[in-house]
Protein backbone atom coordinates (compact mmCIF):
# COMPACT_ATOMS: atom_id res chain seq x y z
CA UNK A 1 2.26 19.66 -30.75
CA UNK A 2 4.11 22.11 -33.27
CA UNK A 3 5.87 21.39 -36.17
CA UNK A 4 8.85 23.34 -36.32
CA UNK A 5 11.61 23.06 -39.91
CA UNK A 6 11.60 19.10 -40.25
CA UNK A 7 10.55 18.62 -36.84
CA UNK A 8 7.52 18.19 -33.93
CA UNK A 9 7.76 18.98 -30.99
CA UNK A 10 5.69 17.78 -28.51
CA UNK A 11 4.15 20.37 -26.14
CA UNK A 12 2.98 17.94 -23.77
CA UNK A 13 5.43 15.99 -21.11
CA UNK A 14 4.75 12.02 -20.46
CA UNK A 15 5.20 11.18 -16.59
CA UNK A 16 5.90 8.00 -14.73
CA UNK A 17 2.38 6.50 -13.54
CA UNK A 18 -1.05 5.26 -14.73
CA UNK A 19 -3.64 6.89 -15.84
CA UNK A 20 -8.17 6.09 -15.01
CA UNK A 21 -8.63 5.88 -19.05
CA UNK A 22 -7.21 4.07 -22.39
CA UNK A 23 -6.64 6.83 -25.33
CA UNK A 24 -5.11 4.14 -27.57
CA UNK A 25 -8.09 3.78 -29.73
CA UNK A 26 -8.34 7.70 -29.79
CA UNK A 27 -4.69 7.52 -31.32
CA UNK A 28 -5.31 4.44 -33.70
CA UNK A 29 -8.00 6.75 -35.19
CA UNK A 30 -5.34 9.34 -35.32
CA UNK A 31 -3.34 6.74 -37.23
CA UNK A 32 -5.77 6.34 -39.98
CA UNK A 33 -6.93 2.71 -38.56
CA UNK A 34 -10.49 1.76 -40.05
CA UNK A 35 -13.44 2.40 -38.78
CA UNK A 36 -14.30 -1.18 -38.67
CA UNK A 37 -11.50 -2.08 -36.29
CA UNK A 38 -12.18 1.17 -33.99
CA UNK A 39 -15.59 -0.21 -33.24
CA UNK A 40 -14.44 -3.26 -32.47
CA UNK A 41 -11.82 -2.20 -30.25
CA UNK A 42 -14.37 -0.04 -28.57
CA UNK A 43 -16.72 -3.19 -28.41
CA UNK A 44 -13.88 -5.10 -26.70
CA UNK A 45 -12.36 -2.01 -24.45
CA UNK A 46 -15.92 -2.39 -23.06
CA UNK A 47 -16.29 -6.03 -22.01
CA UNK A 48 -12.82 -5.84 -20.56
CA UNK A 49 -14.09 -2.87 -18.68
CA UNK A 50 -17.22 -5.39 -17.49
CA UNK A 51 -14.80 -8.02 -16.57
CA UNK A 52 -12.39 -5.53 -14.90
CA UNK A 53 -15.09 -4.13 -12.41
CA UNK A 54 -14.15 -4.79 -8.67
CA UNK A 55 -10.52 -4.93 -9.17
CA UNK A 56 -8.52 -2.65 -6.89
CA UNK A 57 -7.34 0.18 -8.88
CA UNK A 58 -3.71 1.73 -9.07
CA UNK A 59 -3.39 5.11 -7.50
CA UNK A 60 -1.87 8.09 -10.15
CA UNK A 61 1.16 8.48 -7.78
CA UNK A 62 2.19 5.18 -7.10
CA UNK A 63 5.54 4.01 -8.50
CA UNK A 64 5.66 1.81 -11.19
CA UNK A 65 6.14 -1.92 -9.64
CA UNK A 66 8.76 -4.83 -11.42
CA UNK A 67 5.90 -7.16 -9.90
CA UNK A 68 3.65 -8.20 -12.29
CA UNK A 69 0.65 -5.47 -11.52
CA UNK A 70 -2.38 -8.16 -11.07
CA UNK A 71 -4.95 -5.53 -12.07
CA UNK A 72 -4.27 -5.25 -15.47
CA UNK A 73 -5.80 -7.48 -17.54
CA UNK A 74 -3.66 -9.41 -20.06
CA UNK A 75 -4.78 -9.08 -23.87
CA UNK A 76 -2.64 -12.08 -24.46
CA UNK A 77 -1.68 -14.84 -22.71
CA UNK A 78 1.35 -17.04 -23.02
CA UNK A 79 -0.33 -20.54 -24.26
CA UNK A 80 3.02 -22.43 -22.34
CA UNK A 81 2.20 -20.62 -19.08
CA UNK A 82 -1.83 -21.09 -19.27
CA UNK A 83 -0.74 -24.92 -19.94
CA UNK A 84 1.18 -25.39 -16.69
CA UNK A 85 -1.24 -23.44 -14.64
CA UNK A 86 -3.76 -26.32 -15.70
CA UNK A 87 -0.94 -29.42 -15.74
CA UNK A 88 -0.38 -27.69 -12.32
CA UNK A 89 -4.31 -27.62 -10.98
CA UNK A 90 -4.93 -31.19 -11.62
CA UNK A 91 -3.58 -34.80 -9.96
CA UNK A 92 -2.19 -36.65 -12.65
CA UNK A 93 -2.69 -39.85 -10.19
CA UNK A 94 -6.46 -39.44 -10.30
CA UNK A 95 -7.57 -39.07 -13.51
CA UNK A 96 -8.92 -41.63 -15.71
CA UNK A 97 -7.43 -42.87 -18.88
CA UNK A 98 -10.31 -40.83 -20.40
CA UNK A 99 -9.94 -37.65 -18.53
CA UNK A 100 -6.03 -37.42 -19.39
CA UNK A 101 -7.23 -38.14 -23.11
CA UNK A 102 -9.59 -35.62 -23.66
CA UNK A 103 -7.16 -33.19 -21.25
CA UNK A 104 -4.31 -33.75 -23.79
CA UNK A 105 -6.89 -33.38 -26.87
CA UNK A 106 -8.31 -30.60 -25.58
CA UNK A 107 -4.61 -28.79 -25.48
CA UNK A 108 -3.92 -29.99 -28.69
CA UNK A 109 -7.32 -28.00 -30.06
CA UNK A 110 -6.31 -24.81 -28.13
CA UNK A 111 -2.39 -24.92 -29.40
CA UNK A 112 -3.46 -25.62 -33.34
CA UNK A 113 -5.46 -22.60 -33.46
């Protein structure tokens, strides 16, 4: 990078594709974020590395898919969607009237939080 009157200018190009590593807590310390917060990103970059392990991995020249890409772990997940995934899994027709209690309770929980 070079700084140039009132401008930068970036020496580097960005191109279309993925790339084997994360440098987004490299550029958060860049940023000025705290030192608290880069640890703990670190902490969690490395259990969702754990978790990650055995997943197929995208090749550096493959085109960018409009599919959602399967292999990337999601840092958040849509509460609505993970709720009809599990209204989906189960058969209304045998639970108990216990078991659909404590399934609608236990949504409630998860959506107040």
């Amino acid at each position: 990078m070079r700084e140039w009157e009132d401008q930068v200018i970036f020496l580097h190009r960005i191109v279309e594709g993925g790339t084997d590593r994360s440098y987004g807590i490299h550029v958060a310390r860049l940023a000025g974020i705290p030192k608290d917060v880069l640890d703990r990103a670190r902490q969690l970059l490395g259990e969702l590395a754990v978790q990650h392990v055995g997943r197929p991995k995208i090749s550096p020249g493959r085109k960018a898919e409009k599919a959602e890409d399967t292999s990337q772990l999601q840092l958040f997940v849509d509460p609505a969607q993970e709720l009809m995934r599990a209204l989906a899994a189960i058969n209304v027709d045998e639970l108990t009237p216990i078991q659909a209690f404590n399934f609608i309770r236990e949504w409630k929980e998860k959506l107040q939080r």
